[in-house]
N, C-alpha and C. Protein backbone atom coordinates (compact mmCIF):
# COMPACT_ATOMS: atom_id res chain seq x y z
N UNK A 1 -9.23 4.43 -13.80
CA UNK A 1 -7.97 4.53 -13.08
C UNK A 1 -7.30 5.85 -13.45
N UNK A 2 -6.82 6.73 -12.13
CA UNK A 2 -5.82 7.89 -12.54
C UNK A 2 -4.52 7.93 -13.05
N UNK A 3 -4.58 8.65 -14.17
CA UNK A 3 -2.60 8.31 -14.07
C UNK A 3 -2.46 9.61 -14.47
N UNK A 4 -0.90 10.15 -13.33
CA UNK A 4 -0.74 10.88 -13.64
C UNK A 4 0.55 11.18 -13.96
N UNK A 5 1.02 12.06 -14.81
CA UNK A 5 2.16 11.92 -15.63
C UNK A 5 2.93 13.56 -15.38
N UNK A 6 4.22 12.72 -14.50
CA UNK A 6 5.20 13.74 -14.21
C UNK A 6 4.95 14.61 -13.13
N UNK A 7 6.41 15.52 -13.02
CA UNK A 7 6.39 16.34 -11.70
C UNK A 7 4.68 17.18 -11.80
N UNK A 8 4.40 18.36 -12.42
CA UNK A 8 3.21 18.97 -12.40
C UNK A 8 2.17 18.46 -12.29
N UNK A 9 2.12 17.66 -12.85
CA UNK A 9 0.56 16.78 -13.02
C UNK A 9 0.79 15.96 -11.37
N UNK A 10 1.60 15.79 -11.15
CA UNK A 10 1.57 15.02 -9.57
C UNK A 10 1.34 16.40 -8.49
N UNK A 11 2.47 17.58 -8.29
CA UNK A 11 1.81 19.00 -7.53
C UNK A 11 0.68 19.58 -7.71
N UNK A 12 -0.30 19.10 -9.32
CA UNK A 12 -1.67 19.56 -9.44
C UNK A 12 -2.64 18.72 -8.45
N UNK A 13 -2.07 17.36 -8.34
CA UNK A 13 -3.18 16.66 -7.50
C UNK A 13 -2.93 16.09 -6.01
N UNK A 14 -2.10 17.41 -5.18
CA UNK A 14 -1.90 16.77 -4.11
C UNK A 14 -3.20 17.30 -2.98
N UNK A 15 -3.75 16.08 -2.18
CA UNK A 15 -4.60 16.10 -1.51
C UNK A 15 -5.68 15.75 -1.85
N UNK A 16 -5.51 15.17 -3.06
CA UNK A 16 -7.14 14.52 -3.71
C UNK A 16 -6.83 13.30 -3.56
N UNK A 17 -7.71 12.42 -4.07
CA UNK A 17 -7.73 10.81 -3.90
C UNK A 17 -7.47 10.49 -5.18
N UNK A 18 -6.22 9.30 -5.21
CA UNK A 18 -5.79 8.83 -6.46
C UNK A 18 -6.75 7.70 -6.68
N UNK A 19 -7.64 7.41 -6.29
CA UNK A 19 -8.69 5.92 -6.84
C UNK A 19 -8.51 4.62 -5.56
N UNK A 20 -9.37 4.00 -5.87
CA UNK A 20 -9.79 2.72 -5.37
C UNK A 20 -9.47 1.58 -6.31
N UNK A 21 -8.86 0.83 -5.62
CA UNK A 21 -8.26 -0.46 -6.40
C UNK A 21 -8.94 -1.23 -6.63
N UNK A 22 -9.28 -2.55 -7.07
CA UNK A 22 -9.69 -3.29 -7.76
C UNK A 22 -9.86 -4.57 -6.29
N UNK A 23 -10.22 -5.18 -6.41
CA UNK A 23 -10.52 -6.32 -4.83
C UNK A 23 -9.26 -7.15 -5.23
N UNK A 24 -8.82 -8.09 -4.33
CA UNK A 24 -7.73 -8.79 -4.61
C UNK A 24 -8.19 -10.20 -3.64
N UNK A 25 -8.20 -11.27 -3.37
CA UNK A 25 -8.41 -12.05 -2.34
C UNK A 25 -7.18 -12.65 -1.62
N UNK A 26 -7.19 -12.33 -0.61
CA UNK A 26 -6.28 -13.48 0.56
C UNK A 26 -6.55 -14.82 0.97
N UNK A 27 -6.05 -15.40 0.08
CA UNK A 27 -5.94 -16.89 0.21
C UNK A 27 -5.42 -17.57 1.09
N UNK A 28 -5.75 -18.95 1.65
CA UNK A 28 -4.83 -19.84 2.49
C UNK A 28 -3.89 -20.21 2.00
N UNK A 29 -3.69 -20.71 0.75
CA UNK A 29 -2.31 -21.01 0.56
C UNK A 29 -1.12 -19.67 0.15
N UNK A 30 -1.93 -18.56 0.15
CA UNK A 30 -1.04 -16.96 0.21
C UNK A 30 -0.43 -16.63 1.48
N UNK A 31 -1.32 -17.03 2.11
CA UNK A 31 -0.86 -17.03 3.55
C UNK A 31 0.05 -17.72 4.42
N UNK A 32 0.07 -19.39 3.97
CA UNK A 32 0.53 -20.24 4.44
C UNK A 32 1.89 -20.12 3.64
N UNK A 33 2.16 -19.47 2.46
CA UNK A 33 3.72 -19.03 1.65
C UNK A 33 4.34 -18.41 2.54
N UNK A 34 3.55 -16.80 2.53
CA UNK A 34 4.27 -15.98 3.37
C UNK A 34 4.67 -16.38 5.22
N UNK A 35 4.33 -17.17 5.20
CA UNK A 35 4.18 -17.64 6.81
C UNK A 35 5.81 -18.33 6.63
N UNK A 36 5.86 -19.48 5.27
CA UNK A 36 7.23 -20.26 5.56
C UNK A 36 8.14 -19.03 5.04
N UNK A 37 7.90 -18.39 3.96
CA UNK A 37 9.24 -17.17 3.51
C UNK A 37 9.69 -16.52 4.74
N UNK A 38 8.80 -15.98 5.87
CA UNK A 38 9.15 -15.26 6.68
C UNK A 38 9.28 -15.64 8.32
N UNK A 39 8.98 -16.85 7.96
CA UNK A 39 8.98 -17.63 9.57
C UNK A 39 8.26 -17.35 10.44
N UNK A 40 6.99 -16.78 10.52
CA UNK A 40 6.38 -16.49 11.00
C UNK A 40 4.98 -17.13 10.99
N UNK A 41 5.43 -18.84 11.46
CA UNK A 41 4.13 -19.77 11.53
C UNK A 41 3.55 -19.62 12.53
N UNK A 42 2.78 -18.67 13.26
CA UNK A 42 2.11 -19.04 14.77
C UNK A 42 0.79 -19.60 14.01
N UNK A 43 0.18 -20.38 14.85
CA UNK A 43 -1.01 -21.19 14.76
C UNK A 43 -2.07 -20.10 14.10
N UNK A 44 -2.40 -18.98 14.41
CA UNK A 44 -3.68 -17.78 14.28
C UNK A 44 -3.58 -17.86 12.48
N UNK A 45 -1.93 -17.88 12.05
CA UNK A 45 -2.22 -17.91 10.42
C UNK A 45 -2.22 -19.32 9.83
N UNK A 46 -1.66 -20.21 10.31
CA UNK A 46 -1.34 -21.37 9.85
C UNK A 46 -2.51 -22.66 10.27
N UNK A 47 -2.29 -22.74 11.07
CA UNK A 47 -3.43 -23.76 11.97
C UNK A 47 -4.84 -23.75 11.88
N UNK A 48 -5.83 -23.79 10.84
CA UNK A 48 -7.25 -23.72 10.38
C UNK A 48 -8.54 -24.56 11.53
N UNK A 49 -7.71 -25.71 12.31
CA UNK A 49 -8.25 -26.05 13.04
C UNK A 49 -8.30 -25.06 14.73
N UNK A 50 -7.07 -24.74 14.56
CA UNK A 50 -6.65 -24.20 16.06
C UNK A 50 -7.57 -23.10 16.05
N UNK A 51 -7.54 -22.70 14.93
CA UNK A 51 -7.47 -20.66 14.66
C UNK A 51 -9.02 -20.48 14.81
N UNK A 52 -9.78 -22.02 14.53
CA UNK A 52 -11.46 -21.85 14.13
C UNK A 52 -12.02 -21.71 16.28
N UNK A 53 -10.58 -21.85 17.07
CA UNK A 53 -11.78 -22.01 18.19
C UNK A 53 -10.85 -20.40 18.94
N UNK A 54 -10.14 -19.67 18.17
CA UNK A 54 -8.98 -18.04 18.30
C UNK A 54 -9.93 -17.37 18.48
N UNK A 55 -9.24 -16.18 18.43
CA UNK A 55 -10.60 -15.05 19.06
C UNK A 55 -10.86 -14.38 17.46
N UNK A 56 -10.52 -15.14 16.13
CA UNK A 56 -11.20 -14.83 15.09
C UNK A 56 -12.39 -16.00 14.32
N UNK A 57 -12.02 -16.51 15.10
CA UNK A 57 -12.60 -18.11 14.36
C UNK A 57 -12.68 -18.60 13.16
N UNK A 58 -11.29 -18.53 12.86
CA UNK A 58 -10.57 -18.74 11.23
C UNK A 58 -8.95 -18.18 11.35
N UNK A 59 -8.74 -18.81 10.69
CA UNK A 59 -7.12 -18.17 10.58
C UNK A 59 -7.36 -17.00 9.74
N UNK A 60 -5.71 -15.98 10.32
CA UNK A 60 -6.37 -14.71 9.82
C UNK A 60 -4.82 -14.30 8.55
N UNK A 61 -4.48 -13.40 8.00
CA UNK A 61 -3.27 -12.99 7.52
C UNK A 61 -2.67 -12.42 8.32
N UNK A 62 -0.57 -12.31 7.96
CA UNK A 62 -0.21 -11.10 8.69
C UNK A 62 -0.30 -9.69 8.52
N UNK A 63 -0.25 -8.93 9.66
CA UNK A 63 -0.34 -7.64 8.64
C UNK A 63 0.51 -7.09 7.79
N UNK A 64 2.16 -8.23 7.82
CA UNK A 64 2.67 -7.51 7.31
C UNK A 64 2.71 -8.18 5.81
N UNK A 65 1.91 -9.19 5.85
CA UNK A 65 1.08 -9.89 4.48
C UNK A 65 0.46 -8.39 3.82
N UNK A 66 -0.62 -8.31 4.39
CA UNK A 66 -1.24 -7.13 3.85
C UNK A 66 -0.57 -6.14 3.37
N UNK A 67 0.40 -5.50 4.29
CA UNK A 67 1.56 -4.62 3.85
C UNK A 67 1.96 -4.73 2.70
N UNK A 68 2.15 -5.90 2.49
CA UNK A 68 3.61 -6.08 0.87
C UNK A 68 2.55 -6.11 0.12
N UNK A 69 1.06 -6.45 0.00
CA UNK A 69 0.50 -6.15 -0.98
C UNK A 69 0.02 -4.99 -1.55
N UNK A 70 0.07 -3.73 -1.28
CA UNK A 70 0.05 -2.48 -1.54
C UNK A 70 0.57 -2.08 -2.77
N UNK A 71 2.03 -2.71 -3.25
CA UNK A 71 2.37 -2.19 -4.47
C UNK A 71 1.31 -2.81 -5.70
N UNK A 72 0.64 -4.12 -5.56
CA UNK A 72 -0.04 -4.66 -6.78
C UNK A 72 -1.67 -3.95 -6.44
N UNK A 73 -1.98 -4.10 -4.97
CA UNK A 73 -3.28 -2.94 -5.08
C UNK A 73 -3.62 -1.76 -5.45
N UNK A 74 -2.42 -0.61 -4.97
CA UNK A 74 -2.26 0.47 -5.98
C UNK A 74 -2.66 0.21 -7.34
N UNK A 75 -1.46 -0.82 -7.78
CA UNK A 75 -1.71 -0.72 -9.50
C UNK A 75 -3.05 -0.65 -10.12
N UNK A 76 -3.85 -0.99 -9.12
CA UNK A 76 -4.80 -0.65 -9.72
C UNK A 76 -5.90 0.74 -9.30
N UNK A 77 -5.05 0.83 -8.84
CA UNK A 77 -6.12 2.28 -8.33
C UNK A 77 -5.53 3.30 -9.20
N UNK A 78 -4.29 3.61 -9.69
CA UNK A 78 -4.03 4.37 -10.20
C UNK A 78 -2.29 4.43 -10.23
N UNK A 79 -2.03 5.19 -11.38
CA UNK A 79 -0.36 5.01 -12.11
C UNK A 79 0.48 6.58 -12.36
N UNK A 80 1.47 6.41 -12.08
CA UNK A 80 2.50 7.47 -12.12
C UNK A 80 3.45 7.51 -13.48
N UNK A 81 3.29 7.77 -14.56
CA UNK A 81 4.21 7.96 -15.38
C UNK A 81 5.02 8.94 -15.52
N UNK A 82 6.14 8.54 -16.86
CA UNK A 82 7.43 9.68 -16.98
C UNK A 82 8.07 10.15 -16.00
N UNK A 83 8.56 8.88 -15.01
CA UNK A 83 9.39 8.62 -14.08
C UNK A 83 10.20 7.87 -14.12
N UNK A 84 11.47 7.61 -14.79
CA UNK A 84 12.24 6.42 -14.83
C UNK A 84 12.68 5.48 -13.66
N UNK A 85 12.59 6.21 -12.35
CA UNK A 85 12.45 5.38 -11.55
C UNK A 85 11.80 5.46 -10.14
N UNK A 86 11.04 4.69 -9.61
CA UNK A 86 10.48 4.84 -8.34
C UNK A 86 10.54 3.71 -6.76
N UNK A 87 11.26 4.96 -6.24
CA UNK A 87 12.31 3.83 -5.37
C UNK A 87 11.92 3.73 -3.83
N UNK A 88 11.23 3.04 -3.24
CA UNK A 88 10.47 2.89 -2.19
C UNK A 88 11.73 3.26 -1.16
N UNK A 89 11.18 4.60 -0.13
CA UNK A 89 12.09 5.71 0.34
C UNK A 89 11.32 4.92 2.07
N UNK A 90 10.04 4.24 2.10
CA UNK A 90 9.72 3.68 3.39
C UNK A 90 8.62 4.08 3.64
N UNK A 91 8.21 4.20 4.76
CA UNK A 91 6.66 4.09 5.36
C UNK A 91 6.70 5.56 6.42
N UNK A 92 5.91 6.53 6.67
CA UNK A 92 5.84 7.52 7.78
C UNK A 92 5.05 6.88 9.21
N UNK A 93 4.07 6.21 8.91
CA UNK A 93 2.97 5.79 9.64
C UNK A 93 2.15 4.26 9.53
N UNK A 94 2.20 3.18 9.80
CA UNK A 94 1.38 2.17 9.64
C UNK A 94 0.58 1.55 10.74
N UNK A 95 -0.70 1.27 10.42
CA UNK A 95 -1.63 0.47 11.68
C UNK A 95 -2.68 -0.45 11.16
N UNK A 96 -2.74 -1.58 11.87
CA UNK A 96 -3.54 -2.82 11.23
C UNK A 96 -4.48 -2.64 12.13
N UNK A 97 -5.51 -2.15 12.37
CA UNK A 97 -7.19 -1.57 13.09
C UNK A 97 -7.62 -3.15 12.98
N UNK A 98 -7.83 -3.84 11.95
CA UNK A 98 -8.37 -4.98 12.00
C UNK A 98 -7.76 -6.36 10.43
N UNK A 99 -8.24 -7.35 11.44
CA UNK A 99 -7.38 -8.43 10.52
C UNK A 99 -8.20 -8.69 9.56
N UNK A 100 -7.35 -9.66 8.23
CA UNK A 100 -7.66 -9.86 7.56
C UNK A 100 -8.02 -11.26 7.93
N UNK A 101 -9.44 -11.94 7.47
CA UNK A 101 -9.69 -13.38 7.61
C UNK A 101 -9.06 -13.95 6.14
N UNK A 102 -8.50 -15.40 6.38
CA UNK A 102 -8.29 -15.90 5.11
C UNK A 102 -9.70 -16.38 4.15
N UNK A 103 -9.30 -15.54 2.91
CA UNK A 103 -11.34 -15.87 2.18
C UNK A 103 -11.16 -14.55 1.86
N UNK A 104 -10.37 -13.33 2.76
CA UNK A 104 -11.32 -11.97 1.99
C UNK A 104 -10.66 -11.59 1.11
N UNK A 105 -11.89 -10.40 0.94
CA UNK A 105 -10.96 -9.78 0.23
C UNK A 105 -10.66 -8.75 0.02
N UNK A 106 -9.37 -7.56 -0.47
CA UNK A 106 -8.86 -6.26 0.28
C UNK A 106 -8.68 -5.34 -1.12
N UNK A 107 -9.18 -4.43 -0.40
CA UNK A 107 -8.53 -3.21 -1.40
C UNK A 107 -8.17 -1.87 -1.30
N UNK A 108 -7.11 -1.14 -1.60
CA UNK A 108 -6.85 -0.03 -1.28
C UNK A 108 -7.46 1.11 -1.89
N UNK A 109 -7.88 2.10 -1.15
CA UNK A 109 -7.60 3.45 -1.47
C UNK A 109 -6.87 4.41 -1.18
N UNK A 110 -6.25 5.00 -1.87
CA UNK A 110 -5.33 5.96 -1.87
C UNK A 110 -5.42 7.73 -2.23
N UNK A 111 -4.75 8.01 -1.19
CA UNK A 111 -4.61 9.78 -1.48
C UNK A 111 -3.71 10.56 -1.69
N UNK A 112 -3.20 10.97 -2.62
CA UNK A 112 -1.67 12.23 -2.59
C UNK A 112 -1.82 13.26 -1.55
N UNK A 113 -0.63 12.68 -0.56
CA UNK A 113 -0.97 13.56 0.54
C UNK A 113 0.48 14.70 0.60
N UNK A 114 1.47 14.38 -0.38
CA UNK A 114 2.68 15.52 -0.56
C UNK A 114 3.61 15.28 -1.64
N UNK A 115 4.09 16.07 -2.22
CA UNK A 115 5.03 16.20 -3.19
C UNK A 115 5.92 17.19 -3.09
N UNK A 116 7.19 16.68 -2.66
CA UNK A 116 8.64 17.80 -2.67
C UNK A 116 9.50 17.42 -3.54
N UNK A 117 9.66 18.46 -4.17
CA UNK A 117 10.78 18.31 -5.46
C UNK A 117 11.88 18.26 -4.96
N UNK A 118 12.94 17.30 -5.35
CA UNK A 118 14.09 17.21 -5.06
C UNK A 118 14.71 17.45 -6.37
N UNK A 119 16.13 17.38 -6.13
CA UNK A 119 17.25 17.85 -7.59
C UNK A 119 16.86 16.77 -8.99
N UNK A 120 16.51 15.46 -8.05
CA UNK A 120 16.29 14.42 -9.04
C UNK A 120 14.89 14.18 -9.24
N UNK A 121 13.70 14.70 -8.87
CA UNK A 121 12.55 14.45 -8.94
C UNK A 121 11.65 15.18 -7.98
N UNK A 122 11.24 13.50 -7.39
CA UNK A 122 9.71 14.39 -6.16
C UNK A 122 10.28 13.47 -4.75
N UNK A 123 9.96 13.37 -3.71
CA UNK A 123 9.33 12.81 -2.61
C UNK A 123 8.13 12.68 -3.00
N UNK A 124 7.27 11.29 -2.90
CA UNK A 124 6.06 11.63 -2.80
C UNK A 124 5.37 10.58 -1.54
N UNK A 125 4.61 11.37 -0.86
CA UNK A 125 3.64 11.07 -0.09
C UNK A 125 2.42 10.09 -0.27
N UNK A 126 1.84 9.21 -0.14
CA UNK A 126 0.54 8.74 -0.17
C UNK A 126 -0.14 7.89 0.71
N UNK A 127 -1.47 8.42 1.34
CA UNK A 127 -1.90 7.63 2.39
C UNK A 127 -3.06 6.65 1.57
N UNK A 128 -2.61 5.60 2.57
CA UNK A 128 -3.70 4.22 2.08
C UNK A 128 -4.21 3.42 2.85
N UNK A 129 -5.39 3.38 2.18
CA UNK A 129 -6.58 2.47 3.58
C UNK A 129 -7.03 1.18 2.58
N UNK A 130 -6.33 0.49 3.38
CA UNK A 130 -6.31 -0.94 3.02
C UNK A 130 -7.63 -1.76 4.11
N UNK A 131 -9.37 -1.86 3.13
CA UNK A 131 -10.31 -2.24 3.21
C UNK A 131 -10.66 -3.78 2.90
N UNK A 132 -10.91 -4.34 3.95
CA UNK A 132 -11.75 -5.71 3.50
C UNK A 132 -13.03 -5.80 3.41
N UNK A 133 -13.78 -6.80 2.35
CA UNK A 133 -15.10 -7.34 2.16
C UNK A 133 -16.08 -7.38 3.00
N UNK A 134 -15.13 -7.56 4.32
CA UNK A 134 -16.20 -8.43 5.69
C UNK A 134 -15.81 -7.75 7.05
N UNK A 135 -15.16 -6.36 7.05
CA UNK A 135 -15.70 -5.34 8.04
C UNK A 135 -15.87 -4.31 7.57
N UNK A 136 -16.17 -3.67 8.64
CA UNK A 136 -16.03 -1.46 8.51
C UNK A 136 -14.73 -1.18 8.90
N UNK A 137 -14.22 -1.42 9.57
CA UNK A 137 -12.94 -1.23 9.84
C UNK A 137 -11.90 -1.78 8.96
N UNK A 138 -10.62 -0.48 8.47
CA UNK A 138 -9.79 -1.00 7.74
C UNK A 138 -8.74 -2.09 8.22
N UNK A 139 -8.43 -2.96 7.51
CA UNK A 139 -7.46 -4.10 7.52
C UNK A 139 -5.64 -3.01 7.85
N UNK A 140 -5.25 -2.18 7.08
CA UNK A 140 -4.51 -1.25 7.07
C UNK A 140 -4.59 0.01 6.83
N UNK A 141 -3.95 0.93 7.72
CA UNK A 141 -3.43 1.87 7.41
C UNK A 141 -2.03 2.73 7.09
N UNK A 142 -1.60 3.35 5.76
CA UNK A 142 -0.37 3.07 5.99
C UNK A 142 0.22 4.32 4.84
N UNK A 143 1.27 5.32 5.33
CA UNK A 143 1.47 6.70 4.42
C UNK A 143 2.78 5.99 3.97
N UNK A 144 2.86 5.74 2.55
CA UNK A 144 3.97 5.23 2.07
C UNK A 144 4.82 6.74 1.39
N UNK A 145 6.21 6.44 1.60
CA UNK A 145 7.45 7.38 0.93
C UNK A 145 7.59 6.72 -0.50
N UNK A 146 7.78 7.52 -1.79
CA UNK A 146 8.46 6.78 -2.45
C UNK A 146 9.51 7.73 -3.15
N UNK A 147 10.56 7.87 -3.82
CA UNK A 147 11.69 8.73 -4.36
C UNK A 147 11.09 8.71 -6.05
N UNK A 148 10.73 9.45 -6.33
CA UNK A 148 10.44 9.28 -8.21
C UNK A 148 11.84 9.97 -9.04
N UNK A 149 12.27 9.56 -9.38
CA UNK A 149 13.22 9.96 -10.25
C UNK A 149 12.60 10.24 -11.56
N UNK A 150 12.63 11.48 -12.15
CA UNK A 150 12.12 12.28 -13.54
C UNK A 150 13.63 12.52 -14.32
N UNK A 151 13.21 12.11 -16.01
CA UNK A 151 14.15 12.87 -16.80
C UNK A 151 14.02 14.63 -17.31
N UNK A 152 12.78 15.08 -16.58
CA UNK A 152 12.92 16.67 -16.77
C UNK A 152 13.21 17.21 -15.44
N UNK A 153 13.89 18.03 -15.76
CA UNK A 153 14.89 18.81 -14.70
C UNK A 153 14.22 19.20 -13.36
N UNK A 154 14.56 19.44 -12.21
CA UNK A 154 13.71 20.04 -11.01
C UNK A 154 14.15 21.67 -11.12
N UNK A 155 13.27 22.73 -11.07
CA UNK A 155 14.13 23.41 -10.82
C UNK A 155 14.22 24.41 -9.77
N UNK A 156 15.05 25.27 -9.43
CA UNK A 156 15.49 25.55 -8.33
C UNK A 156 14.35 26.28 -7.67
N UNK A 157 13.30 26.82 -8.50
CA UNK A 157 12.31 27.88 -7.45
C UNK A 157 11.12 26.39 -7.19
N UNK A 158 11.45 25.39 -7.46
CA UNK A 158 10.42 24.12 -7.27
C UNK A 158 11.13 23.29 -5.98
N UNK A 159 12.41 24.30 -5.20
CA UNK A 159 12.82 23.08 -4.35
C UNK A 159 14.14 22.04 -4.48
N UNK A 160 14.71 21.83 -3.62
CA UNK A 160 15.92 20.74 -3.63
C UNK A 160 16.00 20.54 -2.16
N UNK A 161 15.26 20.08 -1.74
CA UNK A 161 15.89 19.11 -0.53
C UNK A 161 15.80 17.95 -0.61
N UNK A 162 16.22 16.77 -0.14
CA UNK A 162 16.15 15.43 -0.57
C UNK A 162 15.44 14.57 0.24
């Protein structure tokens, strides 16, 4: 696993690949949680009988299941230290190419695709292809924002826009 530590060591590695995560599985009863937290019971995730005669033949996850799992798949692909804080700034781009069946199982890879220094840190960029067990086609795609806040200074020939 990469870790990389602080503003430089993050501008040394932009455009390379921060690692491949570790597999994770999507469960039915993971699925059937996020379905009541978010109200979003249609039969395709919930219904095992209905879903077996759907145009997947199994119930599948949402994508935006898949989505929220990104912060614990990262963790394993790789870590950002000597940042006191890192504050999810949002998404540029996301697309679900193909579903997840309940049973698989997913994992991300990730790439540093930008780093702008701001007064308090970085912007940072990273694109991620969120892969399942049981196609070629990714489950997600998706360039996450996040705000890193550093206790060493930015300084001015490194940038300040926010």
């Amino acid at each position: 696993m990469l870790t990389l530590n602080g503003l430089a060591d993050l501008k040394r590695h932009v455009g390379e690949p921060l690692g491949t995560g570790a597999w994770l599985q999507v469960s039915q009863p993971a699925i059937d949680e996020f379905a009541q937290l978010t109200g979003d019971e249609q039969w395709l995730h919930v219904d095992p009988e209905r879903a077996a005669r759907g145009p997947y033949g199994m119930t599948i996850a949402h994508g935006y299941l898949v989505l929220s799992l990104l912060p614990k798949l990262a963790a394993s692909a790789y870590a950002i230290e000597g940042a006191r804080a890192r504050i999810n700034y949002g998404l540029e781009r996301v697309r679900f190419p193909s579903p997840v069946r309940s049973g698989s199982r997913v994992r991300v890879t990730s790439t540093l695709t930008e780093v702008t220094p701001t007064p308090q840190g970085a912007r940072v960029i990273v694109h991620n292809i969120i892969e399942t067990d049981d196609s070629d086609k990714p489950a997600c795609i998706a360039d996450t924002v996040s705000l890193l806040v550093f206790d060493e200074p930015t300084t001015s020939e490194e940038g300040s826009d926010a």
